[in-house]
PDB file of N, CA and C in Angstrom:
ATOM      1  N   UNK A   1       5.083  15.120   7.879  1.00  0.00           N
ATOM      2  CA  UNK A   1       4.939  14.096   6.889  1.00  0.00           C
ATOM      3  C   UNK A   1       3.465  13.994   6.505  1.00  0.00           C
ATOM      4  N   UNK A   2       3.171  13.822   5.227  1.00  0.00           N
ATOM      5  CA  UNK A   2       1.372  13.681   4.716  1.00  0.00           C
ATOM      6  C   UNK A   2       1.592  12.549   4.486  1.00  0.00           C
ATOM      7  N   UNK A   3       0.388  11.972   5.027  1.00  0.00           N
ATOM      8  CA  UNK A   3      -0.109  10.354   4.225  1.00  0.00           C
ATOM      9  C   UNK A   3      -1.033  11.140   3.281  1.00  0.00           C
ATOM     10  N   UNK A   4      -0.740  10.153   2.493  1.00  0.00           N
ATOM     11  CA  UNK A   4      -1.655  10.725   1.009  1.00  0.00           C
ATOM     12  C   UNK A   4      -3.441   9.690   1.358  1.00  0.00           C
ATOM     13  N   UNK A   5      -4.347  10.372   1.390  1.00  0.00           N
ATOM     14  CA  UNK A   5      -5.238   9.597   1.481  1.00  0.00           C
ATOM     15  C   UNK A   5      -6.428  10.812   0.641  1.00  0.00           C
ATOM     16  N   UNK A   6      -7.533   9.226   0.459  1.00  0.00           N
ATOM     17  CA  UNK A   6      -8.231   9.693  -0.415  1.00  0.00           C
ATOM     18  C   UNK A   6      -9.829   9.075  -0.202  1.00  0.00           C
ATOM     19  N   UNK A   7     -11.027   9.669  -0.172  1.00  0.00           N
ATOM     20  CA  UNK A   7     -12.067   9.150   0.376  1.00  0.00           C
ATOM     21  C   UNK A   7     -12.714   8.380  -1.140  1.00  0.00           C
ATOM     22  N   UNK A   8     -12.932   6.637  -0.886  1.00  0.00           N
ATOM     23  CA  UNK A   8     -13.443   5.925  -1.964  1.00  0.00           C
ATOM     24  C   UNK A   8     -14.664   5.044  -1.232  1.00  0.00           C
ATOM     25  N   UNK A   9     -15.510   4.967  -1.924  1.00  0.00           N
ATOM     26  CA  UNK A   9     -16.944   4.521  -1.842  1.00  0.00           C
ATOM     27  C   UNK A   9     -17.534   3.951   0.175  1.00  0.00           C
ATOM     28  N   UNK A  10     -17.376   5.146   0.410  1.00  0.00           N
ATOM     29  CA  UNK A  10     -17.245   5.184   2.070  1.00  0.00           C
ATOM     30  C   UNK A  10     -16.141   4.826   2.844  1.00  0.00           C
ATOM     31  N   UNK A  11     -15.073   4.723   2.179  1.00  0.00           N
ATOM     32  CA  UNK A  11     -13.685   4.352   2.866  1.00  0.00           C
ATOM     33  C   UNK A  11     -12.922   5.624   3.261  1.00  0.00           C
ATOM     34  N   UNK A  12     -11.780   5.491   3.827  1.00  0.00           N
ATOM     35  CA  UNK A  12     -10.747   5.924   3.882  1.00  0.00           C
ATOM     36  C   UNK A  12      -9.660   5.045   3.042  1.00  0.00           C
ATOM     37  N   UNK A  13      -8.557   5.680   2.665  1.00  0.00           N
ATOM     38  CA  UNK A  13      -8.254   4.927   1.804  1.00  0.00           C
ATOM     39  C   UNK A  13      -6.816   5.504   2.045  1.00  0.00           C
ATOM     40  N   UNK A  14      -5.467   4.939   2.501  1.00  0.00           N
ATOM     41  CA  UNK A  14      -4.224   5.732   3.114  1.00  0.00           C
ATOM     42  C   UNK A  14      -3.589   4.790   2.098  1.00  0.00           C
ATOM     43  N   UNK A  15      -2.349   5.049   2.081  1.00  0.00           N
ATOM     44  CA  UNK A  15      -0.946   4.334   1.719  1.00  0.00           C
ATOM     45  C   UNK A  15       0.569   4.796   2.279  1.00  0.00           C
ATOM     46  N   UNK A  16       0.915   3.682   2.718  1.00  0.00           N
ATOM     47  CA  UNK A  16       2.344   4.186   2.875  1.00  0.00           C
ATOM     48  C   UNK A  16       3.381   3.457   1.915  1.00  0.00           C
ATOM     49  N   UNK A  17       4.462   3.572   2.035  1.00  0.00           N
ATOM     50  CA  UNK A  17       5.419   3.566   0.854  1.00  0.00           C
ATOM     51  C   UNK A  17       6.751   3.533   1.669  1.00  0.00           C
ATOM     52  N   UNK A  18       8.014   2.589   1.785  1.00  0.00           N
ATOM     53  CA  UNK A  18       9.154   2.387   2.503  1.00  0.00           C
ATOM     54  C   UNK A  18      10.169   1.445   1.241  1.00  0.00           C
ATOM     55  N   UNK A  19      11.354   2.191   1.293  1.00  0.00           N
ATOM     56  CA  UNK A  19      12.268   0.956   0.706  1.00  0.00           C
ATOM     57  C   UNK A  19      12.658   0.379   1.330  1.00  0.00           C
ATOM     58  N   UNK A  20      12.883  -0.978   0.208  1.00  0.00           N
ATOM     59  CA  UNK A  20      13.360  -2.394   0.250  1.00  0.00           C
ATOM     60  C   UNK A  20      14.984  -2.424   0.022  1.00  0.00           C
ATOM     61  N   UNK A  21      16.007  -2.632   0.796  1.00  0.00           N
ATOM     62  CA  UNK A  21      16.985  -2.512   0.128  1.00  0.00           C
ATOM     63  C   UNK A  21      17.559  -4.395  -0.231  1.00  0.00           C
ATOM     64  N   UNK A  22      18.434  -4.072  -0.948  1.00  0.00           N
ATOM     65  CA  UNK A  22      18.478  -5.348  -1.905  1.00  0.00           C
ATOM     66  C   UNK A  22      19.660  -6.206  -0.665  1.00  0.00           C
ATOM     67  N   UNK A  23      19.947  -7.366  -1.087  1.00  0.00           N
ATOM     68  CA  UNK A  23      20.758  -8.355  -0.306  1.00  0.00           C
ATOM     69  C   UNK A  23      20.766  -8.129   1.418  1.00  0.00           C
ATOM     70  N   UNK A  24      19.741  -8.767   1.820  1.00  0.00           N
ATOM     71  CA  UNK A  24      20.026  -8.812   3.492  1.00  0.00           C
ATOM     72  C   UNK A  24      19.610  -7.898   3.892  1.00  0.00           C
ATOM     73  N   UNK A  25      18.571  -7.051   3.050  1.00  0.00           N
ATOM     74  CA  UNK A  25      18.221  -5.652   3.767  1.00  0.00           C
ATOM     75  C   UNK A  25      19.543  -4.696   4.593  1.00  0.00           C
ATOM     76  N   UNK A  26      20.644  -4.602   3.568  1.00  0.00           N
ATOM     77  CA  UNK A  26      21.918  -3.889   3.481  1.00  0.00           C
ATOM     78  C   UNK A  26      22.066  -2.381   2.768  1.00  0.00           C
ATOM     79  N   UNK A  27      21.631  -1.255   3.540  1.00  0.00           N
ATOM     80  CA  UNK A  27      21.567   0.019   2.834  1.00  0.00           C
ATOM     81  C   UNK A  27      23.169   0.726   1.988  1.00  0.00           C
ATOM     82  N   UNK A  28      23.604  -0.032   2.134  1.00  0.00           N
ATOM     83  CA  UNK A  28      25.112  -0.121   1.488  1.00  0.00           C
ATOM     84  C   UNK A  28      25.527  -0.820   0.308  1.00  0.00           C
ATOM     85  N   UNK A  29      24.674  -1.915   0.132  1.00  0.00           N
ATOM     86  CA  UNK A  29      24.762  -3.203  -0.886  1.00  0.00           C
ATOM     87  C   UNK A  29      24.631  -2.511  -1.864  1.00  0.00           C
ATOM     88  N   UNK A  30      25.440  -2.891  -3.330  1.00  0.00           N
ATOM     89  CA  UNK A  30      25.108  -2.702  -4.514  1.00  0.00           C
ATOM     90  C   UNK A  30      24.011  -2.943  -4.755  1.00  0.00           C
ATOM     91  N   UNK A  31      23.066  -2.186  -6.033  1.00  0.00           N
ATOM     92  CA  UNK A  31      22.062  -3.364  -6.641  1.00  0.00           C
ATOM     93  C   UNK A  31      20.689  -2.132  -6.618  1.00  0.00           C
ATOM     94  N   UNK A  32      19.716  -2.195  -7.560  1.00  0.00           N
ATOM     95  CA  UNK A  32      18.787  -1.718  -7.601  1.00  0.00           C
ATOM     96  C   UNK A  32      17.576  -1.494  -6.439  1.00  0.00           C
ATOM     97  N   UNK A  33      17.491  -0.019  -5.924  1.00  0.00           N
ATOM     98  CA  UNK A  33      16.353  -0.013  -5.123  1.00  0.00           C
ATOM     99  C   UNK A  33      15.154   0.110  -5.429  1.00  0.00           C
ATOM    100  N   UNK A  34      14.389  -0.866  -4.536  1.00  0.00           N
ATOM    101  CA  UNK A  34      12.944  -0.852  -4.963  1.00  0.00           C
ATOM    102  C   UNK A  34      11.898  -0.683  -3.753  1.00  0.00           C
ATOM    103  N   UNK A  35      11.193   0.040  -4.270  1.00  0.00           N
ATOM    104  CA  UNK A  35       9.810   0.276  -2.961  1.00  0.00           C
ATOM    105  C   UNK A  35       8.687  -0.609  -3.129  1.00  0.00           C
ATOM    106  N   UNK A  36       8.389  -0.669  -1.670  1.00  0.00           N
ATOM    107  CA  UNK A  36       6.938  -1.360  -1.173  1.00  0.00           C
ATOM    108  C   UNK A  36       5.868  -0.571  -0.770  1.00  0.00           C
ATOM    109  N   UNK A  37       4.858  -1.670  -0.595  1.00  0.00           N
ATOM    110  CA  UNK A  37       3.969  -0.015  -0.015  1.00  0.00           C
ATOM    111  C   UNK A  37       3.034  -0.740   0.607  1.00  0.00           C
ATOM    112  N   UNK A  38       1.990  -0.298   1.798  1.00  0.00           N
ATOM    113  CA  UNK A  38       1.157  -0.898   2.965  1.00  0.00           C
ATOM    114  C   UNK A  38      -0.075  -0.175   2.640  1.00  0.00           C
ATOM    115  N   UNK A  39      -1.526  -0.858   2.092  1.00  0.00           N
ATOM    116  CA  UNK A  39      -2.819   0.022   2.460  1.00  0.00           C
ATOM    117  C   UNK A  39      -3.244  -0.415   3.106  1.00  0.00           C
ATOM    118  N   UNK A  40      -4.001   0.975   4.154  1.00  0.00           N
ATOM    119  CA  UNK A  40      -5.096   0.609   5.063  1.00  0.00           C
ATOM    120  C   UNK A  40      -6.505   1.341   4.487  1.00  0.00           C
ATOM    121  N   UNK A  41      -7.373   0.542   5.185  1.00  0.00           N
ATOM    122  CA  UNK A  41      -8.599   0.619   4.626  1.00  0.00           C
ATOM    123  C   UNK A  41      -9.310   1.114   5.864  1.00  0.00           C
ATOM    124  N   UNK A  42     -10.035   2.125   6.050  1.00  0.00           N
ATOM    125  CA  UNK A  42     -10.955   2.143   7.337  1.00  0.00           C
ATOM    126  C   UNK A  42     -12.352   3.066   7.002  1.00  0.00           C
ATOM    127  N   UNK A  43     -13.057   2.660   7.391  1.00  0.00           N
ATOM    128  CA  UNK A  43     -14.674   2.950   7.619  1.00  0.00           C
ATOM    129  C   UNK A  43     -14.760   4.782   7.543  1.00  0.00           C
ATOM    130  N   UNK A  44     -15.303   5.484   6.707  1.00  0.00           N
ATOM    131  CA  UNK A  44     -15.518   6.584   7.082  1.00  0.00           C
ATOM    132  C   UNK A  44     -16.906   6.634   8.605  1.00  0.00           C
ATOM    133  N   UNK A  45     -17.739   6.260   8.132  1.00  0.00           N
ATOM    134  CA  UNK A  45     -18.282   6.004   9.424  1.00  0.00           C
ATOM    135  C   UNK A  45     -17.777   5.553  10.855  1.00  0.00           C
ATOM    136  N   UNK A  46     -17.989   6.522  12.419  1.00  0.00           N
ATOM    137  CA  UNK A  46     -18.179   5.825  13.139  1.00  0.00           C
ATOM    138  C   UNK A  46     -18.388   4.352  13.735  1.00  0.00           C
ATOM    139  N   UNK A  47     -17.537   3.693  13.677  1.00  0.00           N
ATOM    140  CA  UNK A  47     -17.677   1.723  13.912  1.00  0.00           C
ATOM    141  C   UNK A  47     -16.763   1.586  14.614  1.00  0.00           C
ATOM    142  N   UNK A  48     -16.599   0.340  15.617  1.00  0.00           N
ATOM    143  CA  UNK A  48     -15.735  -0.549  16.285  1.00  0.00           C
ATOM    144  C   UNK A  48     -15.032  -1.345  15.327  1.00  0.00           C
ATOM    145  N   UNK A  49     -15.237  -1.239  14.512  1.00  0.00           N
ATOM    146  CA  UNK A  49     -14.245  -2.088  13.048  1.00  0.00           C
ATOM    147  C   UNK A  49     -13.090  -1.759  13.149  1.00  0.00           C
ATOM    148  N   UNK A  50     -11.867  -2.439  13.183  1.00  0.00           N
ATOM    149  CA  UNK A  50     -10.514  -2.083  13.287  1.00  0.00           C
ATOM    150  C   UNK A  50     -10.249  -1.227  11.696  1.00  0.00           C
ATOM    151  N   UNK A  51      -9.736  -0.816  11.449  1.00  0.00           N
ATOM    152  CA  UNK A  51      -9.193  -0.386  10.001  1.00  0.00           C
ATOM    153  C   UNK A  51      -8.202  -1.636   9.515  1.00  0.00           C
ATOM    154  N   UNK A  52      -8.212  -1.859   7.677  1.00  0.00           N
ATOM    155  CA  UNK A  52      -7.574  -2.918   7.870  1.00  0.00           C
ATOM    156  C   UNK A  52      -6.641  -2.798   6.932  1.00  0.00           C
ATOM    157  N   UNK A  53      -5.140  -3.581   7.277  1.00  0.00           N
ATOM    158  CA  UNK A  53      -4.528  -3.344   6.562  1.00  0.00           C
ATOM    159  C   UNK A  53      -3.485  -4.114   5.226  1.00  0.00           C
ATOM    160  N   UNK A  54      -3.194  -3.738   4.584  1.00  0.00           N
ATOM    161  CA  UNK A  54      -2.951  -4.780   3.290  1.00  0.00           C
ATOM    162  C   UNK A  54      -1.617  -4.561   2.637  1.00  0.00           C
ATOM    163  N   UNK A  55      -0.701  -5.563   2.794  1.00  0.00           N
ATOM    164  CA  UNK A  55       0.572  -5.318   1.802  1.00  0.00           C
ATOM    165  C   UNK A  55       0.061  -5.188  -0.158  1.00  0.00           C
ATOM    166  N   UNK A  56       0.688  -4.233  -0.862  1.00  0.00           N
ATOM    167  CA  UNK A  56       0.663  -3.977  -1.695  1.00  0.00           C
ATOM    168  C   UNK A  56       1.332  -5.348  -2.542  1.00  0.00           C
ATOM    169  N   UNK A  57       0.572  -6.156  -3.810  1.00  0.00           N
ATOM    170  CA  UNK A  57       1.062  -6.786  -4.236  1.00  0.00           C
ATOM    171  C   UNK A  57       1.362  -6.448  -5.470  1.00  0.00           C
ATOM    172  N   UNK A  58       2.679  -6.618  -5.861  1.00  0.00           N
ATOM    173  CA  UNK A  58       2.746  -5.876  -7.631  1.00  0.00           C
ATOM    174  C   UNK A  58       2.951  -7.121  -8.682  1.00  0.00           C
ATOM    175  N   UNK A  59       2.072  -7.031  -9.290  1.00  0.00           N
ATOM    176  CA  UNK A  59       1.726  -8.400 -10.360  1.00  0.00           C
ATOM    177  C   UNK A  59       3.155  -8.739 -11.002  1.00  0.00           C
ATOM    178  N   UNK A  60       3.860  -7.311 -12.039  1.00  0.00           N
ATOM    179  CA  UNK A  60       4.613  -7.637 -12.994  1.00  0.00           C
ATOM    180  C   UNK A  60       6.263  -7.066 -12.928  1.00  0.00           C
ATOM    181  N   UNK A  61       5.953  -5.926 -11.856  1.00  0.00           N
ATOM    182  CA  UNK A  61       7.415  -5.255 -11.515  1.00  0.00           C
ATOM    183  C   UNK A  61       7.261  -4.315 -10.458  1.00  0.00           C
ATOM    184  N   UNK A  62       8.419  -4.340  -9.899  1.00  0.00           N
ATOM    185  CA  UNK A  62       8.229  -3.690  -8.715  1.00  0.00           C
ATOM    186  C   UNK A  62       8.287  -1.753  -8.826  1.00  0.00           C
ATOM    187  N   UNK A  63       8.556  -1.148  -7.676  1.00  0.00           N
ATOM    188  CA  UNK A  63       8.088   0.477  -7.954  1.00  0.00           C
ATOM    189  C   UNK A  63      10.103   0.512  -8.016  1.00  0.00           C
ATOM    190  N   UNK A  64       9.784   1.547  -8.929  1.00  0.00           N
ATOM    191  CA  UNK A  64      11.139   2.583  -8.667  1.00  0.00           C
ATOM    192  C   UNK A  64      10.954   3.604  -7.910  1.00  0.00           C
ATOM    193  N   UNK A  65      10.395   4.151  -7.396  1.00  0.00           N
ATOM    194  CA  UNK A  65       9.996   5.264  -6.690  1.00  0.00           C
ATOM    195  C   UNK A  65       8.779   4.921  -5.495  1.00  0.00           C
ATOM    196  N   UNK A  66       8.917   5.745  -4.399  1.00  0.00           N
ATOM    197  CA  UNK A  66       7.763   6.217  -3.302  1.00  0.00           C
ATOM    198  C   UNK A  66       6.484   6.271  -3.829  1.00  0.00           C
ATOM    199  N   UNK A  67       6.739   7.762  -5.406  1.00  0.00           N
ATOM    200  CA  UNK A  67       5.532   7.672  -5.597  1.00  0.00           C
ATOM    201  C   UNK A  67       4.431   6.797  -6.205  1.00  0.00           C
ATOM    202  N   UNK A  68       5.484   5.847  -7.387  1.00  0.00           N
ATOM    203  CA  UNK A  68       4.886   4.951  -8.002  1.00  0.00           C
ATOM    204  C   UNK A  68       3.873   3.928  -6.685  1.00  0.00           C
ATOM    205  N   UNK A  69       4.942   3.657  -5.655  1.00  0.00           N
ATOM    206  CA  UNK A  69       4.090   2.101  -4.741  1.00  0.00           C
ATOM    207  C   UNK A  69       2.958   2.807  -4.468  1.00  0.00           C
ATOM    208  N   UNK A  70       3.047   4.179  -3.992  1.00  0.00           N
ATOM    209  CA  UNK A  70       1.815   4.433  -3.296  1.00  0.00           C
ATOM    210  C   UNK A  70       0.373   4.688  -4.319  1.00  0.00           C
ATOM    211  N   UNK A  71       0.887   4.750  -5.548  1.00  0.00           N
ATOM    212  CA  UNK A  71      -0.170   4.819  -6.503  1.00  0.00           C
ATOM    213  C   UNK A  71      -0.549   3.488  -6.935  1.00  0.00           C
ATOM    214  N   UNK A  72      -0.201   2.239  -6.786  1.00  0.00           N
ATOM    215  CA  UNK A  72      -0.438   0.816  -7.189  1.00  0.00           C
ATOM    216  C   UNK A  72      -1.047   0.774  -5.444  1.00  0.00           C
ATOM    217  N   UNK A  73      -0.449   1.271  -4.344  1.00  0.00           N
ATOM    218  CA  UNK A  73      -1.091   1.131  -2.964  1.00  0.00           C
ATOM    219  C   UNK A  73      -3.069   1.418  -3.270  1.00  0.00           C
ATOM    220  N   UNK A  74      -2.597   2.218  -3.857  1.00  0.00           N
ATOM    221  CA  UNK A  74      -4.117   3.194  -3.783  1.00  0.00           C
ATOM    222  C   UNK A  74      -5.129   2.238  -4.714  1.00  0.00           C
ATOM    223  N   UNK A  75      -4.616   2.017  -5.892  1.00  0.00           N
ATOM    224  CA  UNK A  75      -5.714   1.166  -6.728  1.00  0.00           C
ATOM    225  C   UNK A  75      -5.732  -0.088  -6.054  1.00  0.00           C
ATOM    226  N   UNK A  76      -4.753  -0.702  -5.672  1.00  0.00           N
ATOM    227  CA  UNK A  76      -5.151  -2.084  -4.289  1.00  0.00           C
ATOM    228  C   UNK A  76      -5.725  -1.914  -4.152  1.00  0.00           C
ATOM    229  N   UNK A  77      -6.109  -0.539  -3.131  1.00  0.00           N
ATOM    230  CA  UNK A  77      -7.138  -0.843  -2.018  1.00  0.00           C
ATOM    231  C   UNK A  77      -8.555  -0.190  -2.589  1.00  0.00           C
ATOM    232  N   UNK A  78      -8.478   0.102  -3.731  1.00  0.00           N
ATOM    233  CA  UNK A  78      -9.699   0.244  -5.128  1.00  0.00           C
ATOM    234  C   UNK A  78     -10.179  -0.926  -5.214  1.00  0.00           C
ATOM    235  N   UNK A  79      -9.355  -1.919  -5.351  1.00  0.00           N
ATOM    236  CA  UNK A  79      -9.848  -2.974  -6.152  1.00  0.00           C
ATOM    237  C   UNK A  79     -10.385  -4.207  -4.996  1.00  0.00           C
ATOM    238  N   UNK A  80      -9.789  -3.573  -3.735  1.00  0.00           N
ATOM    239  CA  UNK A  80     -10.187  -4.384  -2.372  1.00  0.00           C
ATOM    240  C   UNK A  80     -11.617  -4.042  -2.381  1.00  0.00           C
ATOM    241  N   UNK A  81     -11.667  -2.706  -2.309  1.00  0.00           N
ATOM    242  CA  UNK A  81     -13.038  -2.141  -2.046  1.00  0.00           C
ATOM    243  C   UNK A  81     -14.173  -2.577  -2.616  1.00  0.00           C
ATOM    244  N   UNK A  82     -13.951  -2.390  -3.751  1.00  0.00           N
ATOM    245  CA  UNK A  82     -14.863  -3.061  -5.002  1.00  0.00           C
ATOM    246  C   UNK A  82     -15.196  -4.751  -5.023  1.00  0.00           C
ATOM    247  N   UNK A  83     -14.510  -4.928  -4.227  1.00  0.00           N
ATOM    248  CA  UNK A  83     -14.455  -6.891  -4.277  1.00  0.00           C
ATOM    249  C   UNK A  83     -13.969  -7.763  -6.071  1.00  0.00           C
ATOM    250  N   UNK A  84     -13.014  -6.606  -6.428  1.00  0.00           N
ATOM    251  CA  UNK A  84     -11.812  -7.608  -7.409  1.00  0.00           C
ATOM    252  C   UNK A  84     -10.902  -8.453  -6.881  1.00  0.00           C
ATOM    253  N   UNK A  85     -10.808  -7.662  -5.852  1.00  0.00           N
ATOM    254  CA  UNK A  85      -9.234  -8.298  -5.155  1.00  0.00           C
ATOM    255  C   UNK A  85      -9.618  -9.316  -4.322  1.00  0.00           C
ATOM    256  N   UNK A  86      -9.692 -10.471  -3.488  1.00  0.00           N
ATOM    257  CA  UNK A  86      -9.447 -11.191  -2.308  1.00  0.00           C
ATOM    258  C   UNK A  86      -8.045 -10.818  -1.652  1.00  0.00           C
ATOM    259  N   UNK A  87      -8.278 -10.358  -0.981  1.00  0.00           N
ATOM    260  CA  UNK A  87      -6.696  -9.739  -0.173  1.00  0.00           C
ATOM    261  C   UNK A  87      -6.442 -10.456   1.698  1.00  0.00           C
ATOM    262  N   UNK A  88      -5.564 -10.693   1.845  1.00  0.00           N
ATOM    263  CA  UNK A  88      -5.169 -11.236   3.377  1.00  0.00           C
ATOM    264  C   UNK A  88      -4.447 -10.071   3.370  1.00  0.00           C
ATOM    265  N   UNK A  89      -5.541  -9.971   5.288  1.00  0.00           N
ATOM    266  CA  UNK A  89      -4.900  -8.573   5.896  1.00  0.00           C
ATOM    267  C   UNK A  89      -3.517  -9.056   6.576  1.00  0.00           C
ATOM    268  N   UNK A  90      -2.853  -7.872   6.395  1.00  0.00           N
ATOM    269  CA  UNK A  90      -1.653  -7.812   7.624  1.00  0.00           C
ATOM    270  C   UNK A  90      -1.756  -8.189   8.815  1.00  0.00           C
TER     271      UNK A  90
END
């Protein structure tokens, strides 16, 4: 399995990506599937800093696909980096 990761302004920068299934978390249930996705953030440098990590929040609609969350994962943790975002870690 690859985590997709990508080096941003001294970070590490990962995402993962898992579906949500609809009613009761029921992989059987009728109804549209949709994905989530988890970034972690960690120090390219050497540090005692934990790496940290962040549920993906999607403003206007959720992902149809793996690949979509993990690409809204990735600019998250862009916009964490940069200090747009205020984010509460996991």
């Amino acid at each position: 399995m690859t985590i997709p990761t990508i080096e941003y302004r001294g970070y590490d920068l990962r995402a993962y990506s898992h579906q949500e299934f609809p009613l009761h978390r029921d992989p059987y249930a009728k109804g549209v599937r949709r994905f989530s996705s988890v970034g972690r953030i960690d120090s390219i440098h050497p540090s005692n800093v934990k790496p940290r990590r962040y549920g993906t929040v999607f403003a206007e609609t959720d992902s149809a696909n793996a690949t979509d969350a993990i690409d809204l994962a990735m600019q998250y943790g862009k916009d964490i980096v940069e200090g747009k975002v205020q984010a509460k870690e996991l």
